[in-house]
C-alpha atoms as a PDB file:
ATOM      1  CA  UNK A   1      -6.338  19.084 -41.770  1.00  0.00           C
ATOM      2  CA  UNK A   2      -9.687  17.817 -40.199  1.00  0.00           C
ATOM      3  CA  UNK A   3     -10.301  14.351 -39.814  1.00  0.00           C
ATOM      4  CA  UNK A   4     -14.115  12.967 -40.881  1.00  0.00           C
ATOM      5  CA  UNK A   5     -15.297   9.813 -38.681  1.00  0.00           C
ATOM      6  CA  UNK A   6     -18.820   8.419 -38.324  1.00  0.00           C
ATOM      7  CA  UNK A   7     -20.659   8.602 -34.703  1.00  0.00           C
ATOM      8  CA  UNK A   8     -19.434   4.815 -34.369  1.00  0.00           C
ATOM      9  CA  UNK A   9     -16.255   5.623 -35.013  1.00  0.00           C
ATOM     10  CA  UNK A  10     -16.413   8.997 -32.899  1.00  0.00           C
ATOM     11  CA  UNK A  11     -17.235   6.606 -30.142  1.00  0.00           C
ATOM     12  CA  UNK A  12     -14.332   4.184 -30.225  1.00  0.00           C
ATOM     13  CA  UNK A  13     -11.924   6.636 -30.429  1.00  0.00           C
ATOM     14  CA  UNK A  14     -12.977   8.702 -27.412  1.00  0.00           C
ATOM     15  CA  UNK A  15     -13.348   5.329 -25.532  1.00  0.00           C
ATOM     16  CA  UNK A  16      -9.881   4.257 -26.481  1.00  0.00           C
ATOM     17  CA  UNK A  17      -8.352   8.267 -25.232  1.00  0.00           C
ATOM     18  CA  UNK A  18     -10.590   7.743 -22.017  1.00  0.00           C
ATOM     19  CA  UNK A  19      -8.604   4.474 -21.661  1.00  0.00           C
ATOM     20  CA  UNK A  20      -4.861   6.138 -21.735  1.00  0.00           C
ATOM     21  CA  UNK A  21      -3.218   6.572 -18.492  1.00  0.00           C
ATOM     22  CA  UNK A  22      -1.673   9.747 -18.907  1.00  0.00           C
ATOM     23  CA  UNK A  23      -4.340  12.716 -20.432  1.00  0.00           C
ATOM     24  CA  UNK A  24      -4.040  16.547 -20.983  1.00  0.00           C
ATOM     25  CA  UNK A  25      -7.795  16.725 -20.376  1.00  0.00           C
ATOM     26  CA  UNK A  26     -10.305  16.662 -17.447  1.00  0.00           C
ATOM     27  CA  UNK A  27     -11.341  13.027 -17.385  1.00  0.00           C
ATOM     28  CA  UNK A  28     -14.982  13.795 -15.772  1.00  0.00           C
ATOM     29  CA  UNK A  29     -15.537  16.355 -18.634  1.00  0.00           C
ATOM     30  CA  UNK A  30     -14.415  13.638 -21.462  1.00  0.00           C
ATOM     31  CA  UNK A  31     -16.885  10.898 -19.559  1.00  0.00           C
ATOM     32  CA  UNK A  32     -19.438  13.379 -20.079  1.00  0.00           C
ATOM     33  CA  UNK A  33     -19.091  14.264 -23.962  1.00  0.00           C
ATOM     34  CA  UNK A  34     -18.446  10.344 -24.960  1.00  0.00           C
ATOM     35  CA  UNK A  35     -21.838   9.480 -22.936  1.00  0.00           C
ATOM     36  CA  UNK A  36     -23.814  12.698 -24.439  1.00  0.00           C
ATOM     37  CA  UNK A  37     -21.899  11.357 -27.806  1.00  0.00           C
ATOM     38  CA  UNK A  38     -23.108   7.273 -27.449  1.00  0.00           C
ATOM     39  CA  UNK A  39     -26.528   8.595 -26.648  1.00  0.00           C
ATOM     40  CA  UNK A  40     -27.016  11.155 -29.562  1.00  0.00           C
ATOM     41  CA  UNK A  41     -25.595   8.468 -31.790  1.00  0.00           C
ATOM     42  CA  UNK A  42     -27.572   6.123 -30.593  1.00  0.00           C
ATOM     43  CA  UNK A  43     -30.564   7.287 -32.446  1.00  0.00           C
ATOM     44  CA  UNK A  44     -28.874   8.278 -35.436  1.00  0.00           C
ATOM     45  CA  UNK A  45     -28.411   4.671 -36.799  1.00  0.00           C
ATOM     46  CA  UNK A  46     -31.033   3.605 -38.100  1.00  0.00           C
ATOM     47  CA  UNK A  47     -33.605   0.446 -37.045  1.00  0.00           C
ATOM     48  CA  UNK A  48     -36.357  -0.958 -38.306  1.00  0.00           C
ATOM     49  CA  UNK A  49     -39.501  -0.773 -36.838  1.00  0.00           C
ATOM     50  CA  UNK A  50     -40.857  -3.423 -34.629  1.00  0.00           C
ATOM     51  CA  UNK A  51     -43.798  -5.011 -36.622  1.00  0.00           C
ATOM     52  CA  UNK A  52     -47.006  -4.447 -34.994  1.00  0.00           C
ATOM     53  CA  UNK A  53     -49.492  -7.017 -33.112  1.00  0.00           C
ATOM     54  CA  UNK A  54     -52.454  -8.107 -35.114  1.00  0.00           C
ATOM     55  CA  UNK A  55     -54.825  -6.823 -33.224  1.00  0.00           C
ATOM     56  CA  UNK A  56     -53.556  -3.046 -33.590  1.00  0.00           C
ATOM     57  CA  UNK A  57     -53.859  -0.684 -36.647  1.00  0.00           C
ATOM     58  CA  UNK A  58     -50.715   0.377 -38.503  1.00  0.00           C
ATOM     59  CA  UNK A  59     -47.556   0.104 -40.246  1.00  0.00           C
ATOM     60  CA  UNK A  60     -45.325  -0.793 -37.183  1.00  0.00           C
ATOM     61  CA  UNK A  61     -43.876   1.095 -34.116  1.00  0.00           C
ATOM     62  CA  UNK A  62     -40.562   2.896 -33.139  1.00  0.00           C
ATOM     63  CA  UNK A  63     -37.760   0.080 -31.571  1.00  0.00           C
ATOM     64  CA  UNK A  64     -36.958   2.444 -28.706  1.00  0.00           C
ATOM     65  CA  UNK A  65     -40.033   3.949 -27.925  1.00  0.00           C
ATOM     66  CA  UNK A  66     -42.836   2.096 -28.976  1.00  0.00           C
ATOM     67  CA  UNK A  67     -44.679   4.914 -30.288  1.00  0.00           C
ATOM     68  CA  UNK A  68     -46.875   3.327 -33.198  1.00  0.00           C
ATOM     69  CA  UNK A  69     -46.771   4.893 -37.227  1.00  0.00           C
ATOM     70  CA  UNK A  70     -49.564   5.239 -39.152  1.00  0.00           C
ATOM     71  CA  UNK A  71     -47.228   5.621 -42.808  1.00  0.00           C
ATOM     72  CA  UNK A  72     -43.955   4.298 -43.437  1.00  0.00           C
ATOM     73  CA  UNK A  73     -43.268   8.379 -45.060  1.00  0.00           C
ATOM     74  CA  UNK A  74     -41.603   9.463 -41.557  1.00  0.00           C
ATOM     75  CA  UNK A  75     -37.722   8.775 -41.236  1.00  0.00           C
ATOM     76  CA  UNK A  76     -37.396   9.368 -37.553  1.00  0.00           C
ATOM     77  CA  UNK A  77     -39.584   8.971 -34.543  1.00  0.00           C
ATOM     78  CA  UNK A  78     -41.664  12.055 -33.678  1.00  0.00           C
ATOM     79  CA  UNK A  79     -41.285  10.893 -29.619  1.00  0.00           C
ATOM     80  CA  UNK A  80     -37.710  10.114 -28.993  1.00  0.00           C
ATOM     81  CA  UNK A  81     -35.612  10.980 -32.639  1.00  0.00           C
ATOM     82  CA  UNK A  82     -35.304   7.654 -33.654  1.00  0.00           C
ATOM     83  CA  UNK A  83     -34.045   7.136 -37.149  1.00  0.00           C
ATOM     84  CA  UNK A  84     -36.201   4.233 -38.737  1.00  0.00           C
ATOM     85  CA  UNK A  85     -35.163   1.874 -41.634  1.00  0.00           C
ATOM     86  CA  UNK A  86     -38.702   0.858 -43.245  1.00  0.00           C
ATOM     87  CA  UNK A  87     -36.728  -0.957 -46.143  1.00  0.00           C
ATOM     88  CA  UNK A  88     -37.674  -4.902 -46.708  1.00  0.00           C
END
């Protein structure tokens, strides 16, 4: 039986094993995956795009990276693999 969990959820329950005193596992190795893990989820949630000054040309620009969008047809930043939200 395989258990389904979200990123978010992914997270808390690595943090909470990293947390337990006693662990069959190499504790280095498990820091490792739940930081590659926080960072690769990270992106995956999605966030809406910062609105852009007036003086610029666009529809907005990526939270993390600043990159600016032309359209609001892109779901994810083409620099750094944001997800976007462009709902109202």
């Amino acid at each position: 039986m395989s258990i389904e969990m979200t990123y978010e959820a992914a997270i808390i329950e690595l943090n909470r094993l990293k947390s337990q005193e006693r662990m069959d596992v190499d504790r280095a190795r498990l820091t490792a995956a739940i930081d590659k893990l926080t960072e690769a989820g990270r992106f995956r949630i999605k966030r809406k795009p910062v609105p852009e000054p007036e003086f610029c040309y666009g529809n907005g620009c990526c939270p993390n990276c600043r990159v600016y969008f032309i359209d609001k047809s892109t779901h994810y930043c083409g620099n750094c693999g944001q997800a976007l939200d462009w709902s109202d």
